[in-house]
PDB file of N, CA and C in Angstrom:
ATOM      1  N   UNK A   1      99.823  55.395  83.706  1.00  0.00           N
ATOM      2  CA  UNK A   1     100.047  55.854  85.062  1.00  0.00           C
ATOM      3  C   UNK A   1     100.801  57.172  85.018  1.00  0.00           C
ATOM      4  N   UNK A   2     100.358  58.486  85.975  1.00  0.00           N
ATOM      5  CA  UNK A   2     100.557  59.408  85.964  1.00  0.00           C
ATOM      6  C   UNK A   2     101.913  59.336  86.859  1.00  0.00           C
ATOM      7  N   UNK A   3     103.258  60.369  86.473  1.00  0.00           N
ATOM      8  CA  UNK A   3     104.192  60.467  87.597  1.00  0.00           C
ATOM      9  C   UNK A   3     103.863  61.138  87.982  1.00  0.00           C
ATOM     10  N   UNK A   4     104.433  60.990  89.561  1.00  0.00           N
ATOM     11  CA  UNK A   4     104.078  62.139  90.970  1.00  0.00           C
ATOM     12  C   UNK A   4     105.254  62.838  90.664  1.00  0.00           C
ATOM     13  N   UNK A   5     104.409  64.553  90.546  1.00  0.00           N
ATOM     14  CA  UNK A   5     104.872  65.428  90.927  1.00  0.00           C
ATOM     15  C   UNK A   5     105.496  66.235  92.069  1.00  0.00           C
ATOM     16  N   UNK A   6     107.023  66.145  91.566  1.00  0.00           N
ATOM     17  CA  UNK A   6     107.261  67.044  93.035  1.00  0.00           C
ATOM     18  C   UNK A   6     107.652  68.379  92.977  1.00  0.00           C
ATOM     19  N   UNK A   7     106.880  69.189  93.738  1.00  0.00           N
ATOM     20  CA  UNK A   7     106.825  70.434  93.703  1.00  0.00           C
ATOM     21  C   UNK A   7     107.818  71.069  94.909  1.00  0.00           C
ATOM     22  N   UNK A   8     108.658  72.545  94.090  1.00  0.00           N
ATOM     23  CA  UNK A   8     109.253  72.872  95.203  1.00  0.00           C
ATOM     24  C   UNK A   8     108.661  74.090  95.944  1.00  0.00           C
ATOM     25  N   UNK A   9     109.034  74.336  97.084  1.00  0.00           N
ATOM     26  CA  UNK A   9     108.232  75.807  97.722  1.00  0.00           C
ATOM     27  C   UNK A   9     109.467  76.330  98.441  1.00  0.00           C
ATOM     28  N   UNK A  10     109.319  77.375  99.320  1.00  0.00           N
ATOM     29  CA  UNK A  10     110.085  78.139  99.795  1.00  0.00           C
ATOM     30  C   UNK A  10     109.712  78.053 101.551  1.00  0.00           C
ATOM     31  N   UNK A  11     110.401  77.273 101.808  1.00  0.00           N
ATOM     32  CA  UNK A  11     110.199  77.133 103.672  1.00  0.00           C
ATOM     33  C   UNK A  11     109.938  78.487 104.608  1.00  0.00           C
ATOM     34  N   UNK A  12     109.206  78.435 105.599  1.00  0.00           N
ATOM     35  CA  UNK A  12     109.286  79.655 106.140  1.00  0.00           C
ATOM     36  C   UNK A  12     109.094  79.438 107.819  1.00  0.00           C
ATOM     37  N   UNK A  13     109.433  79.671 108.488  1.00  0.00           N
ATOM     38  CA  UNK A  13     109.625  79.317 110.128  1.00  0.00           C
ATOM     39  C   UNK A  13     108.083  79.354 110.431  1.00  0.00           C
ATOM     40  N   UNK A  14     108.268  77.880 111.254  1.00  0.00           N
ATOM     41  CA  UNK A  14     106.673  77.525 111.437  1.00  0.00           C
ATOM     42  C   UNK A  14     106.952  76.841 112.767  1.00  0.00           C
ATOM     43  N   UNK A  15     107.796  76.916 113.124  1.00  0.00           N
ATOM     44  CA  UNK A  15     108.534  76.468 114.695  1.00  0.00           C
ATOM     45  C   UNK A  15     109.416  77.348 115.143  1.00  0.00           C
ATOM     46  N   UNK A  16     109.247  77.286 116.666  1.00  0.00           N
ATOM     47  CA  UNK A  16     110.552  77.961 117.047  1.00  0.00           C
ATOM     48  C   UNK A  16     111.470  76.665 118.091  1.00  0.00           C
ATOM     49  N   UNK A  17     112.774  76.256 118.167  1.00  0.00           N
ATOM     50  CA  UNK A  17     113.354  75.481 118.886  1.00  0.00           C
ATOM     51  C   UNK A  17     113.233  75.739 120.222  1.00  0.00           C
ATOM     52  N   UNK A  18     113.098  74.736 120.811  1.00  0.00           N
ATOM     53  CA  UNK A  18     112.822  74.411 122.210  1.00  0.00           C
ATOM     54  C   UNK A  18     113.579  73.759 122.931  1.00  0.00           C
ATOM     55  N   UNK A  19     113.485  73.135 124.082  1.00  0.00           N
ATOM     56  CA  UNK A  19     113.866  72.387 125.023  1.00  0.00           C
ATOM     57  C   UNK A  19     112.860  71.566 125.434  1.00  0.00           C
ATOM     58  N   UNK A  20     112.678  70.641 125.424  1.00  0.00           N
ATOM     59  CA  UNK A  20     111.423  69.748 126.697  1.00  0.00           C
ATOM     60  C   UNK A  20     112.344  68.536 127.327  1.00  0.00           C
ATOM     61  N   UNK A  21     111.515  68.071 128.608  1.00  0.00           N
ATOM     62  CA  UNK A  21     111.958  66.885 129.261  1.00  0.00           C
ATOM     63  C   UNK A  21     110.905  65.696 128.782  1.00  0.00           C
ATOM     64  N   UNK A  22     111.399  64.363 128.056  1.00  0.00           N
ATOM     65  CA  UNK A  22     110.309  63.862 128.164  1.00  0.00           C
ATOM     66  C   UNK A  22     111.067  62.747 128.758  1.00  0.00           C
ATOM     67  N   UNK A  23     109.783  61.714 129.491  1.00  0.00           N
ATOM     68  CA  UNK A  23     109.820  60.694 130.277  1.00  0.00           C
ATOM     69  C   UNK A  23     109.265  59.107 129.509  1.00  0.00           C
ATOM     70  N   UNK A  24     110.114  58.198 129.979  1.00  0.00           N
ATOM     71  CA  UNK A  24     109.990  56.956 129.128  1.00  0.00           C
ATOM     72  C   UNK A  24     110.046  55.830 130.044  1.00  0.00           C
ATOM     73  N   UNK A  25     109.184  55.346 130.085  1.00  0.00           N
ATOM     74  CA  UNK A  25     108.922  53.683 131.161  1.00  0.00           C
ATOM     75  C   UNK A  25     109.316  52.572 129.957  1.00  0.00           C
ATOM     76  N   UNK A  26     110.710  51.646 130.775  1.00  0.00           N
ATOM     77  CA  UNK A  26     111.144  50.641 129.583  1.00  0.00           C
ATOM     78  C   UNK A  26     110.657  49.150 130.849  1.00  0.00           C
ATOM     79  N   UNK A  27     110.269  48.090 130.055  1.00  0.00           N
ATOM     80  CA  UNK A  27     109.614  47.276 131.004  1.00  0.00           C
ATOM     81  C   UNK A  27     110.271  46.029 130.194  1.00  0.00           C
ATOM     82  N   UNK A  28     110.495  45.025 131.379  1.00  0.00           N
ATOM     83  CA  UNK A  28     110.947  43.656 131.058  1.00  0.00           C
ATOM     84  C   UNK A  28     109.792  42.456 130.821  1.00  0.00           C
ATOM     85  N   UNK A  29     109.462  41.531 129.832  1.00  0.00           N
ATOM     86  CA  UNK A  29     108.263  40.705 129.926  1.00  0.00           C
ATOM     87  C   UNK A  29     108.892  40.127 129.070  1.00  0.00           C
ATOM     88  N   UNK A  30     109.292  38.539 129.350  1.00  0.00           N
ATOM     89  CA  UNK A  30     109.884  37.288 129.168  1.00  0.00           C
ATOM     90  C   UNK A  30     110.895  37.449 128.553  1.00  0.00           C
ATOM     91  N   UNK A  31     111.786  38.251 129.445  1.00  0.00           N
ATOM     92  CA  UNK A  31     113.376  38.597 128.826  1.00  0.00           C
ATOM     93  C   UNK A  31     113.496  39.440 127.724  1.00  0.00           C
ATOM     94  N   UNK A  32     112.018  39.965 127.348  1.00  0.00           N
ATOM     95  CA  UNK A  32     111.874  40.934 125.696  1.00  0.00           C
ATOM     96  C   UNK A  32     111.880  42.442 126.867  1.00  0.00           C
ATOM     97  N   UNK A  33     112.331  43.191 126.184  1.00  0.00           N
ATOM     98  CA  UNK A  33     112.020  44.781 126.403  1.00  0.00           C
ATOM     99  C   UNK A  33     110.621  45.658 125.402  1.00  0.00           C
ATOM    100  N   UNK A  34     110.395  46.121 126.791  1.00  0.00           N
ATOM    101  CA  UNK A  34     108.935  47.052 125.651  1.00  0.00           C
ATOM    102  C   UNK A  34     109.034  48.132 126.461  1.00  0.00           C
ATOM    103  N   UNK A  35     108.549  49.306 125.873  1.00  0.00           N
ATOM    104  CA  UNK A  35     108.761  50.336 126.530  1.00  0.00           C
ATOM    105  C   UNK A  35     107.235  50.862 125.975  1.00  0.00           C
ATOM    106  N   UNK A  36     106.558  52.213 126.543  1.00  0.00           N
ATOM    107  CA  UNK A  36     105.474  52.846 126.194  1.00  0.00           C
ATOM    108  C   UNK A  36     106.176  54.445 125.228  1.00  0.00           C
ATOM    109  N   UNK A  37     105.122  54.979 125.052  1.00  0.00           N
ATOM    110  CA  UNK A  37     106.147  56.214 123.954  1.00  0.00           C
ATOM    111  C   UNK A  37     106.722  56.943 125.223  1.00  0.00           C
ATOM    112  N   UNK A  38     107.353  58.067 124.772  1.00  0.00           N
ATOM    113  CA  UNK A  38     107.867  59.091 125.473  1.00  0.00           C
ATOM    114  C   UNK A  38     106.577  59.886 125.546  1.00  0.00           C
ATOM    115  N   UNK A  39     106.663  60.645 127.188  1.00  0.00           N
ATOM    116  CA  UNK A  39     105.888  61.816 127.553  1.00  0.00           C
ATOM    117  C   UNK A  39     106.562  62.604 128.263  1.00  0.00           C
ATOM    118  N   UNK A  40     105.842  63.944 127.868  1.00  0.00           N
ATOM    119  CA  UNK A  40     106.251  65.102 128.760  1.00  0.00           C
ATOM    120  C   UNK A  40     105.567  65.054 130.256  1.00  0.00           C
ATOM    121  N   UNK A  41     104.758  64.113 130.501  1.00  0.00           N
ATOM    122  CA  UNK A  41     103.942  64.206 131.512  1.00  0.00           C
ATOM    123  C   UNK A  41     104.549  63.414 132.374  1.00  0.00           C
ATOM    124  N   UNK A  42     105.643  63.574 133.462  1.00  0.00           N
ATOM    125  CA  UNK A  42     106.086  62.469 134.138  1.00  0.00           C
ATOM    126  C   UNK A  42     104.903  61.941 135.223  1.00  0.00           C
ATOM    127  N   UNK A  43     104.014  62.629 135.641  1.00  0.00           N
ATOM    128  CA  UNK A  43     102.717  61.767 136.758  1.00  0.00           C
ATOM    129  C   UNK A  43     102.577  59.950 135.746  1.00  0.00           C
ATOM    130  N   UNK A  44     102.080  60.475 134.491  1.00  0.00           N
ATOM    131  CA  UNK A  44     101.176  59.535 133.604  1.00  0.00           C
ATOM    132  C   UNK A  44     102.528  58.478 133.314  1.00  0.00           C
ATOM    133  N   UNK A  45     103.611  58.779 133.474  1.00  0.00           N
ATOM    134  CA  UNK A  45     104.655  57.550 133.395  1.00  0.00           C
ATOM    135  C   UNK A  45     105.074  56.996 134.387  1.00  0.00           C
ATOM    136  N   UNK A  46     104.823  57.941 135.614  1.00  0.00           N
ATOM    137  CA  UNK A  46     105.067  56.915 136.980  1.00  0.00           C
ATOM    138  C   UNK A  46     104.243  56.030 137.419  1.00  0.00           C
ATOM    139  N   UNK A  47     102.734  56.067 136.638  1.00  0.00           N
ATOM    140  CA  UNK A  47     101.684  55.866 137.073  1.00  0.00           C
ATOM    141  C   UNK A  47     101.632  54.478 135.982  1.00  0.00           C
ATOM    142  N   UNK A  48     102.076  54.688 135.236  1.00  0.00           N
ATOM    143  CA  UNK A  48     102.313  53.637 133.983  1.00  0.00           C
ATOM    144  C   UNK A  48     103.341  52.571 134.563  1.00  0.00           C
ATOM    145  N   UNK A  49     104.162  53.109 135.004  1.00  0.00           N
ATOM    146  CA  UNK A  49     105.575  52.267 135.626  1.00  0.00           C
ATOM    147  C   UNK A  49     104.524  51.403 136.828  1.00  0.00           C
ATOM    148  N   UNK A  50     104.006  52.002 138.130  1.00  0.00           N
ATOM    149  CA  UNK A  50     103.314  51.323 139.131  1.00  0.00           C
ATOM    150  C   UNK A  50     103.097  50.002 138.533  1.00  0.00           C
ATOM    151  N   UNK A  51     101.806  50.644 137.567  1.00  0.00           N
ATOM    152  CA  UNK A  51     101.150  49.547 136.731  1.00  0.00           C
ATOM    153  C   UNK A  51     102.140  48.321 136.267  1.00  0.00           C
ATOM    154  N   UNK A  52     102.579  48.699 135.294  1.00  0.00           N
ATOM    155  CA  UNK A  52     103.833  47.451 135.603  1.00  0.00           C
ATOM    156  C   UNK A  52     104.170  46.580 136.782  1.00  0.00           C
ATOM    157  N   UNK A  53     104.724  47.320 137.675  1.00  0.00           N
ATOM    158  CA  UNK A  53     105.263  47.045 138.779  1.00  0.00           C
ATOM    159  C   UNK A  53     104.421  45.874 139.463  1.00  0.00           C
ATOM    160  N   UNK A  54     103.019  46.442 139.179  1.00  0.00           N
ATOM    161  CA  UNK A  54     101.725  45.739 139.911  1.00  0.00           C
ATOM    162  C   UNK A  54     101.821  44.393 139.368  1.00  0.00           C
ATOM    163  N   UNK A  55     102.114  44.381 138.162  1.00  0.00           N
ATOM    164  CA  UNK A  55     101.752  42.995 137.208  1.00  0.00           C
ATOM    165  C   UNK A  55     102.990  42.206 137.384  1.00  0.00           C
ATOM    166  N   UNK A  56     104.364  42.727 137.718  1.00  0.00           N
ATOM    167  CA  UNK A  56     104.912  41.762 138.242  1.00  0.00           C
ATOM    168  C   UNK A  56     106.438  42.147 136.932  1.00  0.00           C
ATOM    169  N   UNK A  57     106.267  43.257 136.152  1.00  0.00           N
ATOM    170  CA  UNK A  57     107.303  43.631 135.417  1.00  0.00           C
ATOM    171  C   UNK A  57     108.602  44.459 135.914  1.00  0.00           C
ATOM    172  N   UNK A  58     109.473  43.807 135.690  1.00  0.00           N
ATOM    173  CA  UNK A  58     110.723  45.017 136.224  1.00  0.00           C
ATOM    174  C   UNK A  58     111.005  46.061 135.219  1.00  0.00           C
ATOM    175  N   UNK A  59     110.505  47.386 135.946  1.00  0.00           N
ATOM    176  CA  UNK A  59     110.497  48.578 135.126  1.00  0.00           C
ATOM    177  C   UNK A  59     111.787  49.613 135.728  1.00  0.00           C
ATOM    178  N   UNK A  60     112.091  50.790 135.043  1.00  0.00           N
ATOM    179  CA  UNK A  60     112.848  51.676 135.053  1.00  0.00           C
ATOM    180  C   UNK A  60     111.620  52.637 134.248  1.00  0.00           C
ATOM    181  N   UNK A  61     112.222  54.505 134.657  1.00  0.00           N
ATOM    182  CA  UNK A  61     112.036  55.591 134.161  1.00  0.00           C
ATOM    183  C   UNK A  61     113.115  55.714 133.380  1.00  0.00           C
ATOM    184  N   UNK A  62     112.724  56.526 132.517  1.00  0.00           N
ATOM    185  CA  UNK A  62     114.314  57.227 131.670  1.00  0.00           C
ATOM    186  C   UNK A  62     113.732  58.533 131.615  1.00  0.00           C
ATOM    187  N   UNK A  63     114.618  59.208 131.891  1.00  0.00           N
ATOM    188  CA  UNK A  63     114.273  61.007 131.834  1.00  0.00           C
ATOM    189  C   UNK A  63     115.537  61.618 130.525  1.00  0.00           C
ATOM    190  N   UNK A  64     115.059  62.155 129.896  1.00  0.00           N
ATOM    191  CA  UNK A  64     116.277  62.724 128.278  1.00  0.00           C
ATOM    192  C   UNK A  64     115.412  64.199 128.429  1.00  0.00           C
ATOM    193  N   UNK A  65     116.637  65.160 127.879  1.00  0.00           N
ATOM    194  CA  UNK A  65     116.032  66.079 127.501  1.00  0.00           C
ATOM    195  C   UNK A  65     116.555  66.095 126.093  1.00  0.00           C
ATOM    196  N   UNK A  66     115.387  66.538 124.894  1.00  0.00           N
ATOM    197  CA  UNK A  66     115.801  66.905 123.608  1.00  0.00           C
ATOM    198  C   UNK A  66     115.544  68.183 123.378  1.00  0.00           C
ATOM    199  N   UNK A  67     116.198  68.924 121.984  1.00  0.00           N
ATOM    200  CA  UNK A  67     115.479  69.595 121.359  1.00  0.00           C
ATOM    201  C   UNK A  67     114.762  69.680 120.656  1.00  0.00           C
ATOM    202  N   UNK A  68     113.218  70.058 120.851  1.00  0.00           N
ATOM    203  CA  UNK A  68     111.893  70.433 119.708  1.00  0.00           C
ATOM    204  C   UNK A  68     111.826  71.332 119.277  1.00  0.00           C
ATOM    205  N   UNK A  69     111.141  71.174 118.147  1.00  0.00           N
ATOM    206  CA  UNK A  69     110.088  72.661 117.967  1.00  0.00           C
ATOM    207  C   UNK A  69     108.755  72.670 118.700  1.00  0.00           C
ATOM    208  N   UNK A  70     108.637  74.430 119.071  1.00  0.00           N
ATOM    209  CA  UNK A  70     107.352  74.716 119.791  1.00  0.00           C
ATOM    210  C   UNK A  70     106.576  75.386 118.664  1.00  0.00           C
ATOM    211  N   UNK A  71     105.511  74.692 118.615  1.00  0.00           N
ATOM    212  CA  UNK A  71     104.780  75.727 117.551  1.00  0.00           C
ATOM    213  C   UNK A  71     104.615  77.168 118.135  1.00  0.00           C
ATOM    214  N   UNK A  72     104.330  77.989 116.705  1.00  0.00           N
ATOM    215  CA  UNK A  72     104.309  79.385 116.883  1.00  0.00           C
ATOM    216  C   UNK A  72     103.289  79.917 117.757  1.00  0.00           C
ATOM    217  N   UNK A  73     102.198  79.073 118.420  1.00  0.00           N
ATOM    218  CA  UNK A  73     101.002  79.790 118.754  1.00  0.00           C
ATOM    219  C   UNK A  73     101.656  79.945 120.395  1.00  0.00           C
ATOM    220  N   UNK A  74     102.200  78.583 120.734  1.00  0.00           N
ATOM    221  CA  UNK A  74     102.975  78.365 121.892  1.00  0.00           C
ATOM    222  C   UNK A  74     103.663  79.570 122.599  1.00  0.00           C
ATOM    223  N   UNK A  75     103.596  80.537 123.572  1.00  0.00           N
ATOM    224  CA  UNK A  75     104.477  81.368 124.197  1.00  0.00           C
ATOM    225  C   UNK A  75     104.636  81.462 125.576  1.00  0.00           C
TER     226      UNK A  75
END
Protein backbone atom coordinates (compact mmCIF):
# COMPACT_ATOMS: atom_id res chain seq x y z
CA UNK A 1 0.00 0.00 0.00
CA UNK A 2 1.09 3.29 -1.30
CA UNK A 3 1.30 6.43 1.37
CA UNK A 4 -0.74 9.48 0.53
CA UNK A 5 1.09 12.16 -0.41
CA UNK A 6 0.81 15.47 0.91
CA UNK A 7 1.74 18.14 -1.13
CA UNK A 8 2.36 21.72 -0.19
CA UNK A 9 1.36 24.85 -2.47
CA UNK A 10 1.29 28.44 -1.97
CA UNK A 11 -2.37 29.92 -1.28
CA UNK A 12 -3.49 32.76 -3.26
CA UNK A 13 -6.86 34.87 -2.70
CA UNK A 14 -9.66 33.12 -4.35
CA UNK A 15 -12.32 34.91 -2.13
CA UNK A 16 -12.97 38.12 -1.06
CA UNK A 17 -14.85 38.45 2.65
CA UNK A 18 -18.27 39.32 2.79
CA UNK A 19 -21.26 39.83 4.77
CA UNK A 20 -24.62 37.87 4.00
CA UNK A 21 -27.95 37.42 5.94
CA UNK A 22 -28.96 33.95 5.98
CA UNK A 23 -32.36 32.63 7.18
CA UNK A 24 -33.13 29.34 9.15
CA UNK A 25 -36.68 27.66 9.89
CA UNK A 26 -36.16 25.46 13.29
CA UNK A 27 -39.39 23.19 13.66
CA UNK A 28 -40.76 21.12 16.61
CA UNK A 29 -42.01 17.27 15.72
CA UNK A 30 -42.52 15.01 18.80
CA UNK A 31 -40.59 17.16 21.17
CA UNK A 32 -37.33 16.52 18.64
CA UNK A 33 -36.05 19.77 16.87
CA UNK A 34 -35.25 19.77 13.05
CA UNK A 35 -34.47 22.58 11.30
CA UNK A 36 -33.97 22.91 7.19
CA UNK A 37 -30.31 24.38 6.05
CA UNK A 38 -29.71 28.01 6.16
CA UNK A 39 -30.72 30.36 3.14
CA UNK A 40 -30.06 33.57 1.86
CA UNK A 41 -33.44 33.53 0.36
CA UNK A 42 -35.82 34.58 3.15
CA UNK A 43 -39.31 34.19 0.63
CA UNK A 44 -38.21 30.19 0.32
CA UNK A 45 -37.95 30.02 4.32
CA UNK A 46 -41.11 31.72 5.08
CA UNK A 47 -42.68 29.65 2.67
CA UNK A 48 -40.99 26.56 4.24
CA UNK A 49 -42.04 27.78 7.79
CA UNK A 50 -46.06 28.15 6.38
CA UNK A 51 -45.55 24.65 5.32
CA UNK A 52 -44.82 23.57 8.66
CA UNK A 53 -47.23 25.62 10.18
CA UNK A 54 -49.82 23.88 7.79
CA UNK A 55 -48.88 20.39 9.10
CA UNK A 56 -49.39 21.33 12.48
CA UNK A 57 -45.46 22.07 13.57
CA UNK A 58 -44.47 24.90 15.87
CA UNK A 59 -41.93 26.79 13.88
CA UNK A 60 -39.71 29.94 14.39
CA UNK A 61 -37.35 31.97 11.72
CA UNK A 62 -33.84 32.68 12.83
CA UNK A 63 -32.19 35.51 10.92
CA UNK A 64 -27.84 35.58 11.73
CA UNK A 65 -25.68 37.49 9.84
CA UNK A 66 -22.12 35.82 9.13
CA UNK A 67 -19.07 36.40 7.47
CA UNK A 68 -18.36 34.66 3.90
CA UNK A 69 -16.39 34.59 1.18
CA UNK A 70 -17.73 36.00 -2.17
CA UNK A 71 -16.14 34.46 -4.95
CA UNK A 72 -13.99 36.56 -7.19
CA UNK A 73 -16.32 36.58 -10.22
CA UNK A 74 -19.03 38.08 -7.72
CA UNK A 75 -19.07 42.15 -7.85
Amino acid sequence: MKDIEIKSTNAVEVALPGRITLYCCIYWQHGMMFSNGPSINKQSIESYAYGMRIHGHECQIYKFDIDAPKMGGDK
